[in-house]
C-alpha atoms as a PDB file:
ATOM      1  CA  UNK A   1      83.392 105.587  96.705  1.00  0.00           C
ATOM      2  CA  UNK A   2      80.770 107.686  95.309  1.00  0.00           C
ATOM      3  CA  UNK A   3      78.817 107.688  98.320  1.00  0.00           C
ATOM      4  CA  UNK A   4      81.366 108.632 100.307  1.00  0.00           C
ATOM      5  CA  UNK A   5      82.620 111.635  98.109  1.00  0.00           C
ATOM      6  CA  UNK A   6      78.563 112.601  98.357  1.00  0.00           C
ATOM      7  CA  UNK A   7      78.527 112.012 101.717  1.00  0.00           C
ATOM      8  CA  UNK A   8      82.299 114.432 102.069  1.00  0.00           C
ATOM      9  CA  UNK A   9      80.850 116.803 100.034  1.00  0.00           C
ATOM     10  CA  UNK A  10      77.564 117.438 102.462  1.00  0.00           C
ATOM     11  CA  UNK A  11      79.410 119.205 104.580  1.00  0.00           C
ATOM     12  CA  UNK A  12      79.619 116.752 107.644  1.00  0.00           C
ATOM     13  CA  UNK A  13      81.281 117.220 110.864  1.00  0.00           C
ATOM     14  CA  UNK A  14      82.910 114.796 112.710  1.00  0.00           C
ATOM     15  CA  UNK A  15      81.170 114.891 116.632  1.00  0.00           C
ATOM     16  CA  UNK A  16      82.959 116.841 118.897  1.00  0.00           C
ATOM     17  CA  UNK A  17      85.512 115.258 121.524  1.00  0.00           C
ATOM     18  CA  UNK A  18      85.564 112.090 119.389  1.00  0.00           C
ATOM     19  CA  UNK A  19      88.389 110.115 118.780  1.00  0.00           C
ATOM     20  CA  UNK A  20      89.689 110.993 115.327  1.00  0.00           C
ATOM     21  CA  UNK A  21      92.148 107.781 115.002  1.00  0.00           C
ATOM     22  CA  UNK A  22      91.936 104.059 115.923  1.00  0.00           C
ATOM     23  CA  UNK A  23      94.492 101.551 116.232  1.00  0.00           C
ATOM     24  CA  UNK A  24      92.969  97.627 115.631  1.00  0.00           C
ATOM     25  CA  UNK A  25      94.978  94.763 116.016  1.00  0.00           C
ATOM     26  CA  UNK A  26      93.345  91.152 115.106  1.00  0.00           C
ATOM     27  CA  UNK A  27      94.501  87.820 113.899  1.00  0.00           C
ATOM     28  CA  UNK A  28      92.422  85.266 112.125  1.00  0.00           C
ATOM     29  CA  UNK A  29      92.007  82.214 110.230  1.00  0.00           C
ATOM     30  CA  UNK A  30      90.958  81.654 106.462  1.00  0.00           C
ATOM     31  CA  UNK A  31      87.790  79.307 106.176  1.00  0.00           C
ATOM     32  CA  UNK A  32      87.529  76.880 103.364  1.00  0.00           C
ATOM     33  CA  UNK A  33      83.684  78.520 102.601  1.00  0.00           C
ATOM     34  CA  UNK A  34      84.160  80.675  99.632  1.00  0.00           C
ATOM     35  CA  UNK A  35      80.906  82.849  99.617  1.00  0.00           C
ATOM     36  CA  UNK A  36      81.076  84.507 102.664  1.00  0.00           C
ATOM     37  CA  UNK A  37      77.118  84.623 102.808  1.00  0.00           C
ATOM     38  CA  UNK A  38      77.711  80.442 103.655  1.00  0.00           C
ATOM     39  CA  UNK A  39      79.371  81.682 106.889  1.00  0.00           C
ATOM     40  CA  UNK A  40      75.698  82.701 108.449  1.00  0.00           C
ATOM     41  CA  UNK A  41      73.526  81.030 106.106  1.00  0.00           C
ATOM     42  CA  UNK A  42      75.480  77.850 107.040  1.00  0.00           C
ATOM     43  CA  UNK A  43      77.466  77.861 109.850  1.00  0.00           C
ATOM     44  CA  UNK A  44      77.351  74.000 111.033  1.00  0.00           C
ATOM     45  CA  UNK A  45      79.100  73.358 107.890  1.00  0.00           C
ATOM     46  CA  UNK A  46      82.378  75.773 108.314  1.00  0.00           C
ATOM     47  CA  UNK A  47      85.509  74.404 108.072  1.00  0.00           C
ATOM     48  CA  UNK A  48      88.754  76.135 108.268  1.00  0.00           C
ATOM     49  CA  UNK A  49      92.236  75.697 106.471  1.00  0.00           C
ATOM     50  CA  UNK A  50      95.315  75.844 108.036  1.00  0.00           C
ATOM     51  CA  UNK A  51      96.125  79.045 107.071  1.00  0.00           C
ATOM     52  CA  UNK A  52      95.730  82.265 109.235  1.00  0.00           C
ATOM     53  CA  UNK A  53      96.343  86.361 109.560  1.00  0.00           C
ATOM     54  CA  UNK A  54      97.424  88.799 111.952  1.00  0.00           C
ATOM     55  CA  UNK A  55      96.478  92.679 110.979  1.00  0.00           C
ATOM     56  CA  UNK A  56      97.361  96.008 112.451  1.00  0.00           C
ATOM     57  CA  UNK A  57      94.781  98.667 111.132  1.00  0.00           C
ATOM     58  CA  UNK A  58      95.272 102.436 110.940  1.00  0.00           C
ATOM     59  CA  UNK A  59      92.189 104.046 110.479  1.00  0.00           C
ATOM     60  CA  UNK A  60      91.031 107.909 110.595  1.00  0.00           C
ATOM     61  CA  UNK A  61      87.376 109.202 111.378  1.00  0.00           C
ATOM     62  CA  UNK A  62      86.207 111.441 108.447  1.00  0.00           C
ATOM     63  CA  UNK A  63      82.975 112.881 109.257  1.00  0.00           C
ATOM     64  CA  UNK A  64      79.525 112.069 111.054  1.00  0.00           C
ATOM     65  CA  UNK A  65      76.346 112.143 109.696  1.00  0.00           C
ATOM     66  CA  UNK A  66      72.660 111.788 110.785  1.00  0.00           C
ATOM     67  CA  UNK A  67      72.654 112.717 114.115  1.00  0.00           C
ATOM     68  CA  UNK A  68      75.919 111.055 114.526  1.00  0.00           C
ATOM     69  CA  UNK A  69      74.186 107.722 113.746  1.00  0.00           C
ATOM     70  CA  UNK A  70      76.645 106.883 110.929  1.00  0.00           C
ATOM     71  CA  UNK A  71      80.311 107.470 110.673  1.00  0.00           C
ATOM     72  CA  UNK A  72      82.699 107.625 107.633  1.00  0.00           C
ATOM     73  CA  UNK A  73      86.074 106.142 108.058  1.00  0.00           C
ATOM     74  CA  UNK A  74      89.169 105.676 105.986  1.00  0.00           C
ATOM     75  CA  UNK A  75      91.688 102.615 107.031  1.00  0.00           C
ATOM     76  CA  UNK A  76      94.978 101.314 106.192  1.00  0.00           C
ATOM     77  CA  UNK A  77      95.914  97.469 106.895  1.00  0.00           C
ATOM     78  CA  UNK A  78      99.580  95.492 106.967  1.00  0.00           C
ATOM     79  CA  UNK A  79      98.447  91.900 106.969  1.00  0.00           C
ATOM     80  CA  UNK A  80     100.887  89.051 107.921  1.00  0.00           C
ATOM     81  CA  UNK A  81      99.434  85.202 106.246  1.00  0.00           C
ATOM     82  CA  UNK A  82     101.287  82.290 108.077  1.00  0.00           C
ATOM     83  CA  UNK A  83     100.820  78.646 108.312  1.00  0.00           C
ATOM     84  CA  UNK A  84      99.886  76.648 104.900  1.00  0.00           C
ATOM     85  CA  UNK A  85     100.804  79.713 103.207  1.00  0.00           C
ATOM     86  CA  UNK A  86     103.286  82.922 103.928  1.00  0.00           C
ATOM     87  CA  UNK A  87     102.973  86.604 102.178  1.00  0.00           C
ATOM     88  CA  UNK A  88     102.400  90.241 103.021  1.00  0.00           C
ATOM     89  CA  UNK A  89      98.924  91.634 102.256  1.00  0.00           C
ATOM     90  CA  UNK A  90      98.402  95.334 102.160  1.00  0.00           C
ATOM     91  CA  UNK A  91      94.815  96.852 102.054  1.00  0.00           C
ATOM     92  CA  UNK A  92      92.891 100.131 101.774  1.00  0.00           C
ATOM     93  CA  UNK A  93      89.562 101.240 102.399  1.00  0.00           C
ATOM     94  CA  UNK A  94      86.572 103.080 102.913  1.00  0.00           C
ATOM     95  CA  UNK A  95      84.362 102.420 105.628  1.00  0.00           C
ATOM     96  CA  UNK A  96      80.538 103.214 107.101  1.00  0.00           C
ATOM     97  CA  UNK A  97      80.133 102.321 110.492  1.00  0.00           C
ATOM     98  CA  UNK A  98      76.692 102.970 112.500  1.00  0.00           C
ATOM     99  CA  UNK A  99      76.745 103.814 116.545  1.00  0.00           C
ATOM    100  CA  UNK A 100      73.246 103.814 117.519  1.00  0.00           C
ATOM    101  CA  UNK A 101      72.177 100.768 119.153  1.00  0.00           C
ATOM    102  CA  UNK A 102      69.416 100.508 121.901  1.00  0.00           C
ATOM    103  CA  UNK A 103      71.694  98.742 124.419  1.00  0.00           C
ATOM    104  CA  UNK A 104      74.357 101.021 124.350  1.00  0.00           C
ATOM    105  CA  UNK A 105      74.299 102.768 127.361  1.00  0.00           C
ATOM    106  CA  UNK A 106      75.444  98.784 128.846  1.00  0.00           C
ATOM    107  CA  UNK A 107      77.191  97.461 125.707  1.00  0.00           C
ATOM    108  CA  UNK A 108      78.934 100.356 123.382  1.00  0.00           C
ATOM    109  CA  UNK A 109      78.312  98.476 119.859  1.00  0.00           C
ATOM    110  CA  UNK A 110      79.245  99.501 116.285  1.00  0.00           C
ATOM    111  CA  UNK A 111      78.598  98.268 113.161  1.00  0.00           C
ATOM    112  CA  UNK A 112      80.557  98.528 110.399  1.00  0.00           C
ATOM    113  CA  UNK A 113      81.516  97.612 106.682  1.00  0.00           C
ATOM    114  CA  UNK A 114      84.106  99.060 104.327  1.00  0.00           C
ATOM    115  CA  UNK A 115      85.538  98.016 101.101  1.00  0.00           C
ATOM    116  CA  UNK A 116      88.328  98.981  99.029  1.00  0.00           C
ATOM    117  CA  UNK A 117      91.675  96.816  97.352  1.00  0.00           C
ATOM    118  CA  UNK A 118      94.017  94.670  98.705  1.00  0.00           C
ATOM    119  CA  UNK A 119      97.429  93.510  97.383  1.00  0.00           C
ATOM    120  CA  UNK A 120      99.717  90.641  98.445  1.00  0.00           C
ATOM    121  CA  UNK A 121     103.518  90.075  97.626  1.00  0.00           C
ATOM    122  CA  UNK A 122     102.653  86.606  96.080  1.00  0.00           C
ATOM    123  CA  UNK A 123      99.688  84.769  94.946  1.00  0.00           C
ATOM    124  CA  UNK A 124      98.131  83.325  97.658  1.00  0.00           C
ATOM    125  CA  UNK A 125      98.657  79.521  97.770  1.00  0.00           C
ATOM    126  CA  UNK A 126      95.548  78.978 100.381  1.00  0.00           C
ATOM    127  CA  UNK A 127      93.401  80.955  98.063  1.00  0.00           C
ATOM    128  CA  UNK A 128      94.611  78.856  94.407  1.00  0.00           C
ATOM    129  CA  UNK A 129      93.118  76.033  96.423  1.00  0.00           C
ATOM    130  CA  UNK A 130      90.062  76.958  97.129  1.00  0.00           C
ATOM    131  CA  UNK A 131      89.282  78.875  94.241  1.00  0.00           C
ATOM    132  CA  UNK A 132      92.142  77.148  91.573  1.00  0.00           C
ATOM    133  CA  UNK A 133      93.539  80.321  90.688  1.00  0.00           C
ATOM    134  CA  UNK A 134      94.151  83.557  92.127  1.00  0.00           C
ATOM    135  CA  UNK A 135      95.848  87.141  91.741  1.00  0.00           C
ATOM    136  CA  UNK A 136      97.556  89.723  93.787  1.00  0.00           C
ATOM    137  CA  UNK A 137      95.333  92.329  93.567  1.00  0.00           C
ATOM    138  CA  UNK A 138      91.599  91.578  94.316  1.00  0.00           C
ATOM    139  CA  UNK A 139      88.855  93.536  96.465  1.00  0.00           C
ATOM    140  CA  UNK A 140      88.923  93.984 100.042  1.00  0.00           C
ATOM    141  CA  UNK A 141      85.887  94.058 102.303  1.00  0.00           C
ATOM    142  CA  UNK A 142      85.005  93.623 105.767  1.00  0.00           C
ATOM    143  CA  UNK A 143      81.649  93.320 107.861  1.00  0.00           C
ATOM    144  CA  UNK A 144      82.971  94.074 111.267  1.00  0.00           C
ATOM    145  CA  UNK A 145      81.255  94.376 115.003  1.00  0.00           C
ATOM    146  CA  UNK A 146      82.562  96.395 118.472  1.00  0.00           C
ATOM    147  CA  UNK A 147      82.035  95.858 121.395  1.00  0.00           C
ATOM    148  CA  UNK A 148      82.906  98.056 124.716  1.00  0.00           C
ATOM    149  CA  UNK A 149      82.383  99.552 127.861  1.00  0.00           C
ATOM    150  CA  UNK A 150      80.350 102.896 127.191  1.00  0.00           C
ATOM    151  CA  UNK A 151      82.751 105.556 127.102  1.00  0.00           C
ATOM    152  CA  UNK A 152      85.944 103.599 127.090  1.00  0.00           C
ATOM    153  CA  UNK A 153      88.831 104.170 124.368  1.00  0.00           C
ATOM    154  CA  UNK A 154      89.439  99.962 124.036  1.00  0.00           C
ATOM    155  CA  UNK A 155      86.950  97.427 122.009  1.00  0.00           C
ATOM    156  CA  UNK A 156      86.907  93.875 121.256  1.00  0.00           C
ATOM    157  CA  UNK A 157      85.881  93.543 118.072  1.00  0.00           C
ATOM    158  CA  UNK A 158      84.795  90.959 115.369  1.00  0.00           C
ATOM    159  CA  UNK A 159      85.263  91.417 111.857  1.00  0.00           C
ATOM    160  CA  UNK A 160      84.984  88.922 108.744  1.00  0.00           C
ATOM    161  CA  UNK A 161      88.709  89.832 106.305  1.00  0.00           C
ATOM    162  CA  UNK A 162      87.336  89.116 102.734  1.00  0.00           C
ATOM    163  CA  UNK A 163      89.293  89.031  99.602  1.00  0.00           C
ATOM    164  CA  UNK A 164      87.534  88.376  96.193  1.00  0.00           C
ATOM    165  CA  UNK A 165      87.711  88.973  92.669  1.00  0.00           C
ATOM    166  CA  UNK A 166      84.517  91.225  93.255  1.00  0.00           C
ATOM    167  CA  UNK A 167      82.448  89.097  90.022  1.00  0.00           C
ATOM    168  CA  UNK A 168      84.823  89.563  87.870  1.00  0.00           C
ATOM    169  CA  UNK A 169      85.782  92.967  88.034  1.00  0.00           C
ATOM    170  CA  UNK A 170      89.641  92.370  88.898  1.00  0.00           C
ATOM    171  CA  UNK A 171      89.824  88.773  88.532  1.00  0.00           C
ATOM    172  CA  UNK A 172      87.459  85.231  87.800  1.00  0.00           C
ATOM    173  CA  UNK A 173      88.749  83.439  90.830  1.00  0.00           C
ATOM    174  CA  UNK A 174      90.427  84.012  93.959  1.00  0.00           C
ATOM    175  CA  UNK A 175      89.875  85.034  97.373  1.00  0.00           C
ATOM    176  CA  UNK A 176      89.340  84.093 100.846  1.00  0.00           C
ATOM    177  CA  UNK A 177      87.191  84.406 103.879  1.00  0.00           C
ATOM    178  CA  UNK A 178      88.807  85.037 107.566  1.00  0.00           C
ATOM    179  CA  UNK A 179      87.145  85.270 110.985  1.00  0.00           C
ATOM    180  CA  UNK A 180      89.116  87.453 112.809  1.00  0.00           C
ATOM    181  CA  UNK A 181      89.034  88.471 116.537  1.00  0.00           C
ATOM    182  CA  UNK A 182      90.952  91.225 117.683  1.00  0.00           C
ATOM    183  CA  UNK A 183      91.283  94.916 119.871  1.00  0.00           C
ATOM    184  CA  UNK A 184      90.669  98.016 118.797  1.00  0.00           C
ATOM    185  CA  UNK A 185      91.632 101.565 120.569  1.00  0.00           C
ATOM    186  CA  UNK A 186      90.242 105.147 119.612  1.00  0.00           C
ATOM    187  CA  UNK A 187      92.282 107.978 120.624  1.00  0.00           C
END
């Protein structure tokens, strides 16, 4: 958060005739891997529970920075958690995504990670299991990926949903892990 209000405070600009908003929709389902590092470190051994998410994110281009390399975003999420388990999970977040990638002039690709807090309306059962206990409010994260047609307003996009206890800073246990695959459109 620091960063960010540093970054605010340098007087960016957000690029001109850039879409300000996005819309991203995505579903997803919770792995049974709780350090989310074991996910590419190890992925012949991921497993998933029966448990999954479907998210509609709100999320509002701030400013631009180096060249327009680097982007800072703000985003809202409703999350829906079905199958072994069944809540509402609200997030919110700051986020740095980078645009600059050599192929982009085929493949329009972003890169982005953002963290901030996320509350459900009940303990998630999913995440007592895998961690024994849990709490309603932990910290939210994502490591996310675009993909698109230079130029166009749509994306697919990839993003790892994260929930944790953030070592101990809101809570000892708790959290989750979802690989999510979803749309995303700028406007």
């Amino acid at each position: 958060m620091l960063a960010g209000g540093l970054l605010l405070a340098s007087g960016s600009v957000r690029a001109e005739g850039t879409p300000e908003w996005a819309l991203t929709g995505y579903v997803g389902r919770i792995t049974t891997v709780n350090a989310w590092h074991d996910i590419f470190l190890n992925p012949d051994e991921l497993e998933f529970a029966d448990a999954y998410l479907a998210t509609v994110a709100l999320s509002r281009e701030l400013g631009r920075y180096h060249d327009d390399d680097l982007g800072l975003e703000t985003e809202g999420q409703v999350v829906y958690n079905f199958g072994d388990q069944s809540h509402w999970e609200f997030n919110a977040l700051l986020a740095a995504r980078w645009y600059r990638f050599p192929w982009n002039d085929i493949v329009a690709t972003t890169l982005a990670v953002g963290g901030g807090l996320s509350w459900t309306t009940e303990v998630p059962e999913v995440e007592v299991e895998l961690e024994e206990s849990s709490e309603q409010l932990l910290i939210y994260w994502h490591l996310e990926m675009t993909f698109a047609r230079p130029g166009a307003p749509w994306a697919a996009t990839m993003r790892l949903h994260h929930r944790s206890g953030g070592f101990g800073v809101l809570a000892d246990d708790g959290g989750m892990n979802a690989l999510c695959l979803g749309l995303t459109k700028r406007f």
